[in-house]
Protein backbone atom coordinates (compact mmCIF):
# COMPACT_ATOMS: atom_id res chain seq x y z
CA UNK A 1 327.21 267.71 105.58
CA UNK A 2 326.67 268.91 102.17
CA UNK A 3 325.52 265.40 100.64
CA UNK A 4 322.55 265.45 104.02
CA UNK A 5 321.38 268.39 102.87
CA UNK A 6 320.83 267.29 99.50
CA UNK A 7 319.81 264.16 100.69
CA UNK A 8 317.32 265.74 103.19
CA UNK A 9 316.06 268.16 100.60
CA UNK A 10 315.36 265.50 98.18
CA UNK A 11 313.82 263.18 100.35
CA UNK A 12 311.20 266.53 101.21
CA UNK A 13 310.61 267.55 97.37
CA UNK A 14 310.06 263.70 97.22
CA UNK A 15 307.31 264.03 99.52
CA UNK A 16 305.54 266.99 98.71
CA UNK A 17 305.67 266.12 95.00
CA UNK A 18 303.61 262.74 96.59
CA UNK A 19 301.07 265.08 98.89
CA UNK A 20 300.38 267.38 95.46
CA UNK A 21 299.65 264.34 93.89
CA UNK A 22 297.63 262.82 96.59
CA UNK A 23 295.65 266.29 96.57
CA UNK A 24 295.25 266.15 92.81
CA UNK A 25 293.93 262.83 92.80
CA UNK A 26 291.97 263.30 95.58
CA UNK A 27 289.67 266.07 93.70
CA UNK A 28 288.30 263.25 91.40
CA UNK A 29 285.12 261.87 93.41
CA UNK A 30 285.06 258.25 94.63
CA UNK A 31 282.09 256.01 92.59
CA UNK A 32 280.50 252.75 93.01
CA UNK A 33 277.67 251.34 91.17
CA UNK A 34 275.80 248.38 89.90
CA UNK A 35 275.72 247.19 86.14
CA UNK A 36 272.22 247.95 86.63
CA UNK A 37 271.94 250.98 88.61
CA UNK A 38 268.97 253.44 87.84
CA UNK A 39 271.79 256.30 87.20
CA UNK A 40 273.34 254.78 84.36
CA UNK A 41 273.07 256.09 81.35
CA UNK A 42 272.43 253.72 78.47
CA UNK A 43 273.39 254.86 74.98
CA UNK A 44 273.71 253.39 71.17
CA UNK A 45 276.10 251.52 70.32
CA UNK A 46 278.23 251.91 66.75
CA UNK A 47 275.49 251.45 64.14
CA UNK A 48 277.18 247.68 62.87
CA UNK A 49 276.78 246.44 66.32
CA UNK A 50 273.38 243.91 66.70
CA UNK A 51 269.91 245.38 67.70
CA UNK A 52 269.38 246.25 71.37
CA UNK A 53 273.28 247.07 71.84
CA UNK A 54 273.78 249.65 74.49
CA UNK A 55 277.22 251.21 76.27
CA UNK A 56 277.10 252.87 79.17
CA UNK A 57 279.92 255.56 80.18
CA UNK A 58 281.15 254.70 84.16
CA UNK A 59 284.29 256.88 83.94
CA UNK A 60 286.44 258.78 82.38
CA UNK A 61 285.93 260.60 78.41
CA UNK A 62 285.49 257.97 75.61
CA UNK A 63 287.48 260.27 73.64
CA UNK A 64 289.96 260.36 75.69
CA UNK A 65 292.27 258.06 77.56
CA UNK A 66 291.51 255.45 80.21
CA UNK A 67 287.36 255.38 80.15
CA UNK A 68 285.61 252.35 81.74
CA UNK A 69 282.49 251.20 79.89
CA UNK A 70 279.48 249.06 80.36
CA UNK A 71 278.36 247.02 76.60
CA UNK A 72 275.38 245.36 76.68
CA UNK A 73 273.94 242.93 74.34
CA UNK A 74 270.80 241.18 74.04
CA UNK A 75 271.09 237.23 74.93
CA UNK A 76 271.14 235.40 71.40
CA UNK A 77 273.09 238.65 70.11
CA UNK A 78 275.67 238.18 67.76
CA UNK A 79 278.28 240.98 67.82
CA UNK A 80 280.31 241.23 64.38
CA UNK A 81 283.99 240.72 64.05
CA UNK A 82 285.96 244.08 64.83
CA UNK A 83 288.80 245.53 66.52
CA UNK A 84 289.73 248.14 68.54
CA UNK A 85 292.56 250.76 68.57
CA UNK A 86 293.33 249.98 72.67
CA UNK A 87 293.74 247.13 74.53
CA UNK A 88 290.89 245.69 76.12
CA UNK A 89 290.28 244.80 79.78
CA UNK A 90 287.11 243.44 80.66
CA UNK A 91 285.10 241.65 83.44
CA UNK A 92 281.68 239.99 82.11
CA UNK A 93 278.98 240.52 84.37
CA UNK A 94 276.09 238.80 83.34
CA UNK A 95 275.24 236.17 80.81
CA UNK A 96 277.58 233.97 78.85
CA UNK A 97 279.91 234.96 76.03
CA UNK A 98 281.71 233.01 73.83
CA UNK A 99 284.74 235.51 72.24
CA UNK A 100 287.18 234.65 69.11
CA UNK A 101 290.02 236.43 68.50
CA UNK A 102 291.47 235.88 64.87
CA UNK A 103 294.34 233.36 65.53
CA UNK A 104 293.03 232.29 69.57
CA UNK A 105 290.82 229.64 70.76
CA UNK A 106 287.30 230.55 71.80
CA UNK A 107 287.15 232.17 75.26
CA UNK A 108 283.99 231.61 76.97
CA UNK A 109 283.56 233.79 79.49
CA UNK A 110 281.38 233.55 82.32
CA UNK A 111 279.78 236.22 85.07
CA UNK A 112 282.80 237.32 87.01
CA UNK A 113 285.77 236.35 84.38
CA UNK A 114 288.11 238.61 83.39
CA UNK A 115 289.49 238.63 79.72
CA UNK A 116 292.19 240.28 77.67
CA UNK A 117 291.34 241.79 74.15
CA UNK A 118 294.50 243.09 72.34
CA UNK A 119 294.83 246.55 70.56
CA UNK A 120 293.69 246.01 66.98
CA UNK A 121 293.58 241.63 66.94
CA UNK A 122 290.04 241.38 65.20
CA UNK A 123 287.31 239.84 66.73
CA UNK A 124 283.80 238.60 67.35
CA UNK A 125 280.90 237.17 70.00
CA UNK A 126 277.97 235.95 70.35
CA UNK A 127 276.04 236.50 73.79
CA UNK A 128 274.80 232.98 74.61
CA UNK A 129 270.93 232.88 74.90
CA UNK A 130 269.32 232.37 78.77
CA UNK A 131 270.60 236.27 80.03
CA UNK A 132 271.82 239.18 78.02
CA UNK A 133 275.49 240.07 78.16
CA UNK A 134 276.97 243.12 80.02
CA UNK A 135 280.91 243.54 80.06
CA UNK A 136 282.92 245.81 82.24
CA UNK A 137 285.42 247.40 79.57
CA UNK A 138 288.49 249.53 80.38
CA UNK A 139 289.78 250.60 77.45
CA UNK A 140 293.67 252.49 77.39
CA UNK A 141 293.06 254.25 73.92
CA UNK A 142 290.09 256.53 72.99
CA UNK A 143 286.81 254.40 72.76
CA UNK A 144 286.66 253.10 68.88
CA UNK A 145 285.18 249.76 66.89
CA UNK A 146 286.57 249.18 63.35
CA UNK A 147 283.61 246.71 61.54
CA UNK A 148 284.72 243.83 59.34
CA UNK A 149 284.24 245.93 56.49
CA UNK A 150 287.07 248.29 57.26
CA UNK A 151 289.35 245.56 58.39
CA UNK A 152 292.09 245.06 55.78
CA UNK A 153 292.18 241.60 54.96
């Protein structure tokens, strides 16, 4: 009887611990919009980054944990070889990108693929020319780009 109770009592801490969580999560509002959605707001990008370079902030703190970001480049743009402190997970939306990771093949990625950018592998892109380039990023780390010049080679 004694090992049902706990049991029992477990199983119900179990479950409320899950409802305060749902509840906690649940505060956060839900969000959907377009790449280019009149409510975005477009900002600079680090000052090594090419002309016409823009992020936009969907979610989350940059200087914190776990923000999504939109980058946008100009077609023809070349972006400089860099890395970042997190991992990268991103989704290109529009134009063509080629991306080389010191050590990989080229990855060209097209609307709708999905790549994989490792914490801190250095790396570059150039935004074919026809559309400009804008890539869904989640990054796990704090938002950061380390330039060429401050990689150690």
């Amino acid at each position: 009887m004694h090992t049902r109770l706990q049991l029992g009592s477990a199983i119900l801490l179990g479950l409320v611990g899950q409802l305060t969580l749902t509840a906690a999560l649940a505060t956060e509002p839900a969000l959907a919009l377009a790449f280019n959605d009149a409510q975005l707001k477009w900002g600079p990008c680090p000052s090594f980054m090419p002309e016409g370079c823009e992020i936009a902030v969907l979610h989350g703190d940059p200087a914190k944990k776990n923000a999504d970001v939109l980058f946008k480049v100009p077609a023809g743009a070349v972006i400089p070889r860099h890395w970042h402190t997190s991992a990268e997970r991103m989704v290109l939306l529009s134009g063509e990108l080629q991306v080389i990771y010191d050590g990989q093949p080229t990855a060209t990625l097209t609307p709708g693929m999905y790549g994989y950018g490792p914490a801190k592998l250095p790396h570059k892109a150039t935004c074919n020319k026809g559309a400009s380039c804008v890539l869904f990023i989640a990054f796990e780390s704090p938002v950061d780009a380390t330039p060429e010049s401050d990689i150690a080679k």
